[in-house]
C-alpha atoms as a PDB file:
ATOM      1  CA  UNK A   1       0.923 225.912 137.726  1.00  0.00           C
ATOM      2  CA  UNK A   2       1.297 223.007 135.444  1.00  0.00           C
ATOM      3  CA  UNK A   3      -1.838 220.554 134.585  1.00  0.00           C
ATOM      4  CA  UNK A   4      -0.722 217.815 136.152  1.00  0.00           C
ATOM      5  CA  UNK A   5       0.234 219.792 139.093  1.00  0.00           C
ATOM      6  CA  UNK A   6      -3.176 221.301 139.520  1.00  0.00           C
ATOM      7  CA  UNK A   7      -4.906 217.927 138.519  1.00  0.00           C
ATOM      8  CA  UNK A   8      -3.590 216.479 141.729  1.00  0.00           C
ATOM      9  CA  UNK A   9      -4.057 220.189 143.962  1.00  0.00           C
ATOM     10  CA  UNK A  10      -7.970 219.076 143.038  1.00  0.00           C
ATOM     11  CA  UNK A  11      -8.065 215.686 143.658  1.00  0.00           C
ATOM     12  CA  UNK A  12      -6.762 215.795 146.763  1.00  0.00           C
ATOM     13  CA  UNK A  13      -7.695 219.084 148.235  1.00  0.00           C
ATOM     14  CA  UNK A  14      -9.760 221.209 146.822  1.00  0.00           C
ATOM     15  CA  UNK A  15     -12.522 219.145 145.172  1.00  0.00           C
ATOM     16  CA  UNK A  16     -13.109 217.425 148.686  1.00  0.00           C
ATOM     17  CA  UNK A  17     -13.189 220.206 150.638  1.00  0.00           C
ATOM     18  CA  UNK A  18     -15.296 221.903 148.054  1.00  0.00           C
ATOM     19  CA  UNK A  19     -17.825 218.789 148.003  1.00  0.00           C
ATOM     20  CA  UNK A  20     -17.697 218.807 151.922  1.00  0.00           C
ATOM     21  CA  UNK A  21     -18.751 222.213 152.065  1.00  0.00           C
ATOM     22  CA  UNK A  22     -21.307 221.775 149.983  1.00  0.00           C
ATOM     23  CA  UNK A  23     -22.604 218.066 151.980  1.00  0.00           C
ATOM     24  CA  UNK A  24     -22.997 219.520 155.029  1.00  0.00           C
ATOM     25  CA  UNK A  25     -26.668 219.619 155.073  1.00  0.00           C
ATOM     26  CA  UNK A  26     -26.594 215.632 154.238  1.00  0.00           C
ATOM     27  CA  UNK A  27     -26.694 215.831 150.367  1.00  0.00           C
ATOM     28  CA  UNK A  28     -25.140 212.420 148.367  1.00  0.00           C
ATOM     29  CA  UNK A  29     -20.627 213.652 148.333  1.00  0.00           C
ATOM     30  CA  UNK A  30     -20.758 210.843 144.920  1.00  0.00           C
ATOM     31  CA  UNK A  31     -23.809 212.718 143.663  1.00  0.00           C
ATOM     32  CA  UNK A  32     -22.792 215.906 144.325  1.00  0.00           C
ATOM     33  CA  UNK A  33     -19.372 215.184 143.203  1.00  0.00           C
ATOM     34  CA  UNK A  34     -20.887 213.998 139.831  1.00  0.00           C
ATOM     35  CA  UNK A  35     -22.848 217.787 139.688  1.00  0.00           C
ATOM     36  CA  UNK A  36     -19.974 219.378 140.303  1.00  0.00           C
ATOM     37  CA  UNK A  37     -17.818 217.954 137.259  1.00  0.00           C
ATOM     38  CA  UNK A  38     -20.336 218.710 134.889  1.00  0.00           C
ATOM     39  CA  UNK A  39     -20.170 222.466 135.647  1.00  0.00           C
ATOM     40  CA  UNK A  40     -19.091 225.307 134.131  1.00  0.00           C
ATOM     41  CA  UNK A  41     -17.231 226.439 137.252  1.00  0.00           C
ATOM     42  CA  UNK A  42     -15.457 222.917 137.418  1.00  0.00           C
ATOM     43  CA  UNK A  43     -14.250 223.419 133.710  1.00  0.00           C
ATOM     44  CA  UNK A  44     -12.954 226.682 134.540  1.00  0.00           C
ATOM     45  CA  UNK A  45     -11.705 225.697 138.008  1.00  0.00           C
ATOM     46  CA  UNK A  46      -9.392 222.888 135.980  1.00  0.00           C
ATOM     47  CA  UNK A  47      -7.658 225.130 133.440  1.00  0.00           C
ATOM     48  CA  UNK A  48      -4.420 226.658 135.818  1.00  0.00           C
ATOM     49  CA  UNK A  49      -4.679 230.206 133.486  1.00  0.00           C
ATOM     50  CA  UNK A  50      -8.031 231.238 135.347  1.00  0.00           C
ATOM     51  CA  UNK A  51      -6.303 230.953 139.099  1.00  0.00           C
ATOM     52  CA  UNK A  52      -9.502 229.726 140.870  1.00  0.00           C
ATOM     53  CA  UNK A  53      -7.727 227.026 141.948  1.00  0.00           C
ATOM     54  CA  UNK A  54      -6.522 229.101 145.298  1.00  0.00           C
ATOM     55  CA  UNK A  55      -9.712 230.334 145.987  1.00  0.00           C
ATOM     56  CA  UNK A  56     -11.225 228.990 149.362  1.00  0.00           C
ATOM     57  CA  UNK A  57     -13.801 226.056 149.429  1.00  0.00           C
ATOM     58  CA  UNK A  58     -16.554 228.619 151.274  1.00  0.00           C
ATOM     59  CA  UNK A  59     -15.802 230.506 148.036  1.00  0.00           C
ATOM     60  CA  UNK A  60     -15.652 227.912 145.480  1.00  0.00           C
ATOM     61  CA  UNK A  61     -19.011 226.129 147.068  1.00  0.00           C
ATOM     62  CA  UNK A  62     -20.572 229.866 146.692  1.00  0.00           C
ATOM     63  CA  UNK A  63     -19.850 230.362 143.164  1.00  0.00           C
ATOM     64  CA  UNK A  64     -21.344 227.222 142.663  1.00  0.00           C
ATOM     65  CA  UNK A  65     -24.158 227.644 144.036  1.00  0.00           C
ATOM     66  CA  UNK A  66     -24.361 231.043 142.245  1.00  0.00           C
ATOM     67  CA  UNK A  67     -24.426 228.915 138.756  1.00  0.00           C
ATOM     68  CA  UNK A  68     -26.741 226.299 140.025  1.00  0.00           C
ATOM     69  CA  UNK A  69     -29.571 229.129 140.613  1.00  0.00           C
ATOM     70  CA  UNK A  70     -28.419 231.389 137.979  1.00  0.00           C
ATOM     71  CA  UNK A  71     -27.054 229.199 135.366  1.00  0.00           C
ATOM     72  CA  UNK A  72     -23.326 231.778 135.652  1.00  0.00           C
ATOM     73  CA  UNK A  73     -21.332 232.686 138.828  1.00  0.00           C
ATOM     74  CA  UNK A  74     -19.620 235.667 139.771  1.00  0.00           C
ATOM     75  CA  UNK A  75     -15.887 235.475 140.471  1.00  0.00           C
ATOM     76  CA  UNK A  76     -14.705 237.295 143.163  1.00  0.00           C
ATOM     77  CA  UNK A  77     -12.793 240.753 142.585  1.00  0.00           C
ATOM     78  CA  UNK A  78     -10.426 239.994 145.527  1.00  0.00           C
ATOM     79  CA  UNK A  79      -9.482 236.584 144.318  1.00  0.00           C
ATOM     80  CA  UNK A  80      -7.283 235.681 147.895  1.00  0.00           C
END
């Protein structure tokens, strides 16, 4: 997948399901949007060669998690 392809695969579906996952205990979507940019899953998550990008939002909003306690995430084996 191409950059600008996957650039607008984020923008329009993964990033807000991702960030609506991760809202649905009432936490700020802008705010954490803004987290989420600024991590090291994000900057992985935006280069096509890792294939995150077709990992599921539960899964993506895990692994972030994982790196907000942990400072690193795991990625999944199974990547499906």
């Amino acid at each position: 997948m191409g950059d600008e392809k996957l650039s607008t695969l984020l923008g329009t579906a993964i990033l807000p399901a991702v960030i609506d996952y991760l809202t649905t205990g009432g936490e700020d979507f802008q705010a954490t949007l803004d987290q989420f940019y600024r991590s090291k899953l994000f900057t992985q998550l935006s280069d096509p060669a890792t294939g995150l990008w077709h990992l599921s939002a539960a899964t993506l909003a895990e692994m972030y998690n994982e790196e907000r306690l942990l400072g690193d995430f795991t990625v999944p084996e199974e990547q499906s």
